[in-house]
N, C-alpha and C. Protein backbone atom coordinates (compact mmCIF):
# COMPACT_ATOMS: atom_id res chain seq x y z
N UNK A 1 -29.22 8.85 -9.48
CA UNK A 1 -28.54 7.60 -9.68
C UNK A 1 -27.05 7.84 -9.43
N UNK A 2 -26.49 7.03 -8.56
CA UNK A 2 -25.30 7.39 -8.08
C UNK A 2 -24.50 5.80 -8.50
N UNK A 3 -23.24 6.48 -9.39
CA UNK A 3 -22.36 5.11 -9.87
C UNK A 3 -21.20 5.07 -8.35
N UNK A 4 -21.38 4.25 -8.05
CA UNK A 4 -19.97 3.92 -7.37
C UNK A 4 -19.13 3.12 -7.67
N UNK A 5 -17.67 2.79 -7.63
CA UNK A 5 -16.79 2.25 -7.67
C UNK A 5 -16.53 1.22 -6.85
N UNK A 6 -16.15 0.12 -7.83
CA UNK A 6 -15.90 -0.92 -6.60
C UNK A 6 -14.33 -0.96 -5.97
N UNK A 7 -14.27 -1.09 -4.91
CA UNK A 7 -12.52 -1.36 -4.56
C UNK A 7 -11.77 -1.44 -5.77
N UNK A 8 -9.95 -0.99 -5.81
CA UNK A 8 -9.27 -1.90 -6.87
C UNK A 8 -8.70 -3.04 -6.08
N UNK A 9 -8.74 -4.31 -6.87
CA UNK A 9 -8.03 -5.31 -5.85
C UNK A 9 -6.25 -4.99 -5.90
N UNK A 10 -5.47 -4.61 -5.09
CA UNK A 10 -4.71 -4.22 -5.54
C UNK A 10 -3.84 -5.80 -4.18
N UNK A 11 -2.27 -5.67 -5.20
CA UNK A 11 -1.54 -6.36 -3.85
C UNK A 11 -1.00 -6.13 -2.83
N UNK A 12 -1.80 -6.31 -1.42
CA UNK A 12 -1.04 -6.42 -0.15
C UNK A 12 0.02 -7.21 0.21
N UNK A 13 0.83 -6.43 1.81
CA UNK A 13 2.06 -7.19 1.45
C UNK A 13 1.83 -8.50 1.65
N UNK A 14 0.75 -8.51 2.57
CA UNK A 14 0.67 -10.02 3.14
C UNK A 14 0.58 -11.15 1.88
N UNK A 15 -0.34 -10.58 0.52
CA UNK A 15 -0.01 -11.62 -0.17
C UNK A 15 1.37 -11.69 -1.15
N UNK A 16 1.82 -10.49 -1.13
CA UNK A 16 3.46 -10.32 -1.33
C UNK A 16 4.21 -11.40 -0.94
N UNK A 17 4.05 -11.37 0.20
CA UNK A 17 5.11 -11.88 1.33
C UNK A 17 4.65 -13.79 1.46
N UNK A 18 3.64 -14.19 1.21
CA UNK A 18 2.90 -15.21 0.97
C UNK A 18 3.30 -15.54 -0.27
N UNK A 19 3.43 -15.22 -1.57
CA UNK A 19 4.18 -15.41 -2.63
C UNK A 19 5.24 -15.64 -2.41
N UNK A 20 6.19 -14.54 -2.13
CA UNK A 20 7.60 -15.23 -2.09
C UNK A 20 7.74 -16.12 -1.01
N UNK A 21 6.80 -16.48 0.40
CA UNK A 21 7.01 -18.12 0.97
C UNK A 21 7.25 -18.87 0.44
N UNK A 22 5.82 -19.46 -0.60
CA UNK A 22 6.27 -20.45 -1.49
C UNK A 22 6.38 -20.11 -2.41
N UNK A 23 7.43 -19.57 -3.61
CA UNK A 23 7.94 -19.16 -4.50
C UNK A 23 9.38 -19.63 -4.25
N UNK A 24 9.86 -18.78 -3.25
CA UNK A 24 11.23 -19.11 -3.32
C UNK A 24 12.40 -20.26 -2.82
N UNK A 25 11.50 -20.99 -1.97
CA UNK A 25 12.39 -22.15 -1.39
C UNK A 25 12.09 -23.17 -2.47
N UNK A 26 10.93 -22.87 -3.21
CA UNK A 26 10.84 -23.97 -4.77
C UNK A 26 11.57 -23.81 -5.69
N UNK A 27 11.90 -22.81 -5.90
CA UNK A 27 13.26 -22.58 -6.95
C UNK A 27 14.31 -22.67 -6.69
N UNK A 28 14.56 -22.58 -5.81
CA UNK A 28 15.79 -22.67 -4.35
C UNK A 28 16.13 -24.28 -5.17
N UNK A 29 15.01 -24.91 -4.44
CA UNK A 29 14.95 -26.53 -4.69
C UNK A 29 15.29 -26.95 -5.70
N UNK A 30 14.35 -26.31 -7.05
CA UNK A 30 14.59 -27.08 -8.52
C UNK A 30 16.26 -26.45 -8.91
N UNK A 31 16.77 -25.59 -8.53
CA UNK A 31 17.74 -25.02 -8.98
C UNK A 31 19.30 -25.97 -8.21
N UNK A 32 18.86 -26.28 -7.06
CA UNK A 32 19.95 -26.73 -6.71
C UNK A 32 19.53 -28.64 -7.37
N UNK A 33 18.20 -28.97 -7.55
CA UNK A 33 18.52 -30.18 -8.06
C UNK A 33 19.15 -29.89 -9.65
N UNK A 34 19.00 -29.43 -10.27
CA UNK A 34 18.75 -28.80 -11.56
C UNK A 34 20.85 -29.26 -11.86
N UNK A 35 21.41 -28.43 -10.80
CA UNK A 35 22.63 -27.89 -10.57
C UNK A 35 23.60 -29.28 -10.57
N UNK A 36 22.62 -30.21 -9.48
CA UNK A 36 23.34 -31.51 -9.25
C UNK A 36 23.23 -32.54 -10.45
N UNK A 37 22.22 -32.34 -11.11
CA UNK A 37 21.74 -33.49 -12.27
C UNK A 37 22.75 -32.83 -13.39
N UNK A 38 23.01 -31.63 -13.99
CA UNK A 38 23.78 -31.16 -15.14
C UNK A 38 24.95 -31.06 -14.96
N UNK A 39 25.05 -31.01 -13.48
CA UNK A 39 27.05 -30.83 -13.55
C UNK A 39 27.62 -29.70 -13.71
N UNK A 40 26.60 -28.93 -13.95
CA UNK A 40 27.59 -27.56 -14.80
C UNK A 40 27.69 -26.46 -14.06
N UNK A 41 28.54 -25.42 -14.18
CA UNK A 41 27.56 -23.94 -13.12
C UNK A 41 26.49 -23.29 -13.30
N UNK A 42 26.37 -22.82 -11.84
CA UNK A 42 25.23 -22.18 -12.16
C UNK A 42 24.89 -21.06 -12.71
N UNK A 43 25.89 -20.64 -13.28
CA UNK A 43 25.38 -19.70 -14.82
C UNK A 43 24.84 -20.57 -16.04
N UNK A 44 24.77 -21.89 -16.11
CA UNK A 44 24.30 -22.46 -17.40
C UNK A 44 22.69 -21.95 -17.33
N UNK A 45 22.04 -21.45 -18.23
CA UNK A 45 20.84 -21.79 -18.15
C UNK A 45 19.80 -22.73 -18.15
N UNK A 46 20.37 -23.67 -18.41
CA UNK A 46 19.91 -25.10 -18.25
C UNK A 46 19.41 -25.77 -16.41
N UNK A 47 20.43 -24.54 -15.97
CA UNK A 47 20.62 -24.82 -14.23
C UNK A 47 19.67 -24.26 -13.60
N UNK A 48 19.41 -22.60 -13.72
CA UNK A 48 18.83 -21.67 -13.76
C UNK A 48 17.35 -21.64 -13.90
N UNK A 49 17.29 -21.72 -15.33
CA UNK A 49 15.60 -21.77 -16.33
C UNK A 49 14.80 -21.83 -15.27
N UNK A 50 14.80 -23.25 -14.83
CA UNK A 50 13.97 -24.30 -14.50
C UNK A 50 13.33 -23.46 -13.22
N UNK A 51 14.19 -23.27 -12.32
CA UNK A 51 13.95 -22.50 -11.04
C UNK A 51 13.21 -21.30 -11.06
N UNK A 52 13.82 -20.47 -12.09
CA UNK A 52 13.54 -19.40 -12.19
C UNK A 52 12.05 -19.23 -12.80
N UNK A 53 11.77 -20.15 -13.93
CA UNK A 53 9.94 -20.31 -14.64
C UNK A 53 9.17 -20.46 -13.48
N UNK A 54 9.71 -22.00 -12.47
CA UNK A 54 8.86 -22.14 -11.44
C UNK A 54 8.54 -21.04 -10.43
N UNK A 55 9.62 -20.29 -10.39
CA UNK A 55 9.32 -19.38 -8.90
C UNK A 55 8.04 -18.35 -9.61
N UNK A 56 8.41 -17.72 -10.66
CA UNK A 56 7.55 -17.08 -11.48
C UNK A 56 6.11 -17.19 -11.29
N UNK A 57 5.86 -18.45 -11.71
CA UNK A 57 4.76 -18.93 -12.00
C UNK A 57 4.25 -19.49 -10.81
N UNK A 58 4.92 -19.91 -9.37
CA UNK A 58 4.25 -19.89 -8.36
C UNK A 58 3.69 -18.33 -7.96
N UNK A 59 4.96 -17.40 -7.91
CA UNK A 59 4.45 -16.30 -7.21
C UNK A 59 3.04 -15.93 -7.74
N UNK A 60 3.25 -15.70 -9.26
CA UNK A 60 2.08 -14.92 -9.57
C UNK A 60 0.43 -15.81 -9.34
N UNK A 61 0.63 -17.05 -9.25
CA UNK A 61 -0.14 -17.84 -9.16
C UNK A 61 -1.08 -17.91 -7.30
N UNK A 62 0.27 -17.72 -6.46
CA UNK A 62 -0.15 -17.33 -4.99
C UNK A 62 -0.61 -15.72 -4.99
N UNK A 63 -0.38 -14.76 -5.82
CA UNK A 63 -0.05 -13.27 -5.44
C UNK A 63 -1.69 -13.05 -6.08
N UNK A 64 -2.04 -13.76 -7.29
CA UNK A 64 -3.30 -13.91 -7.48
C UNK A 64 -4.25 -14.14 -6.64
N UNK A 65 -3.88 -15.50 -6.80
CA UNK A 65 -5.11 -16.36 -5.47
C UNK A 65 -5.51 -15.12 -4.09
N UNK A 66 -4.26 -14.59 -3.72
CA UNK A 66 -4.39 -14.24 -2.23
C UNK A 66 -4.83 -12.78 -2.04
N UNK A 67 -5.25 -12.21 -3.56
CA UNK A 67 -5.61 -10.66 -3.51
C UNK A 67 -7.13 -10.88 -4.12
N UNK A 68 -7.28 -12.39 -4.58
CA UNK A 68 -9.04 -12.35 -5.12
C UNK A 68 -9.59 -12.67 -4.45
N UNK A 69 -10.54 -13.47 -4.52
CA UNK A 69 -11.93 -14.22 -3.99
C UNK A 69 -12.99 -13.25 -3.30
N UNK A 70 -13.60 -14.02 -2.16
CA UNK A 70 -14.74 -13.47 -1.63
C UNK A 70 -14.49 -12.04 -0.78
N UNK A 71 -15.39 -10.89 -1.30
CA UNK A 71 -15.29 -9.90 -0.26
C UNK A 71 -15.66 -9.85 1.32
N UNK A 72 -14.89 -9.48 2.27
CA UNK A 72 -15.16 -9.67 3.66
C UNK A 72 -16.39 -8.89 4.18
């Protein structure tokens, strides 16, 4: 009886690089609306936050998606 191992799914760049596609022109976005609606600089965190949760939570959300599913 022979155990084998399955692959580790680990991250390629391609879904690296697919993450930060859409990751970063969305925070880009909320940050500069963020910037125009508060008035303030962009050191407030109020300016910042917003951009910064979203990019987060896209990347890991694309960096997921694009290293799971069906084996080829």
């Amino acid at each position: 009886m022979s155990l084998t191992r399955a692959p580790a799914r680990r991250f390629d760049r391609r879904a690296l690089g697919y993450a930060l596609l859409f990751s970063l022109p969305m925070a880009l976005g909320i940050t500069v609306m963020m910037l125009k609606v508060v008035g303030g600089p962009l050191s407030r965190p109020l300016v910042f936050a917003p951009g910064a949760v979203v990019a987060a939570c896209v990347f890991l959300l694309v960096a997921v998606a694009a290293t799971g599913g069906e084996a080829e």
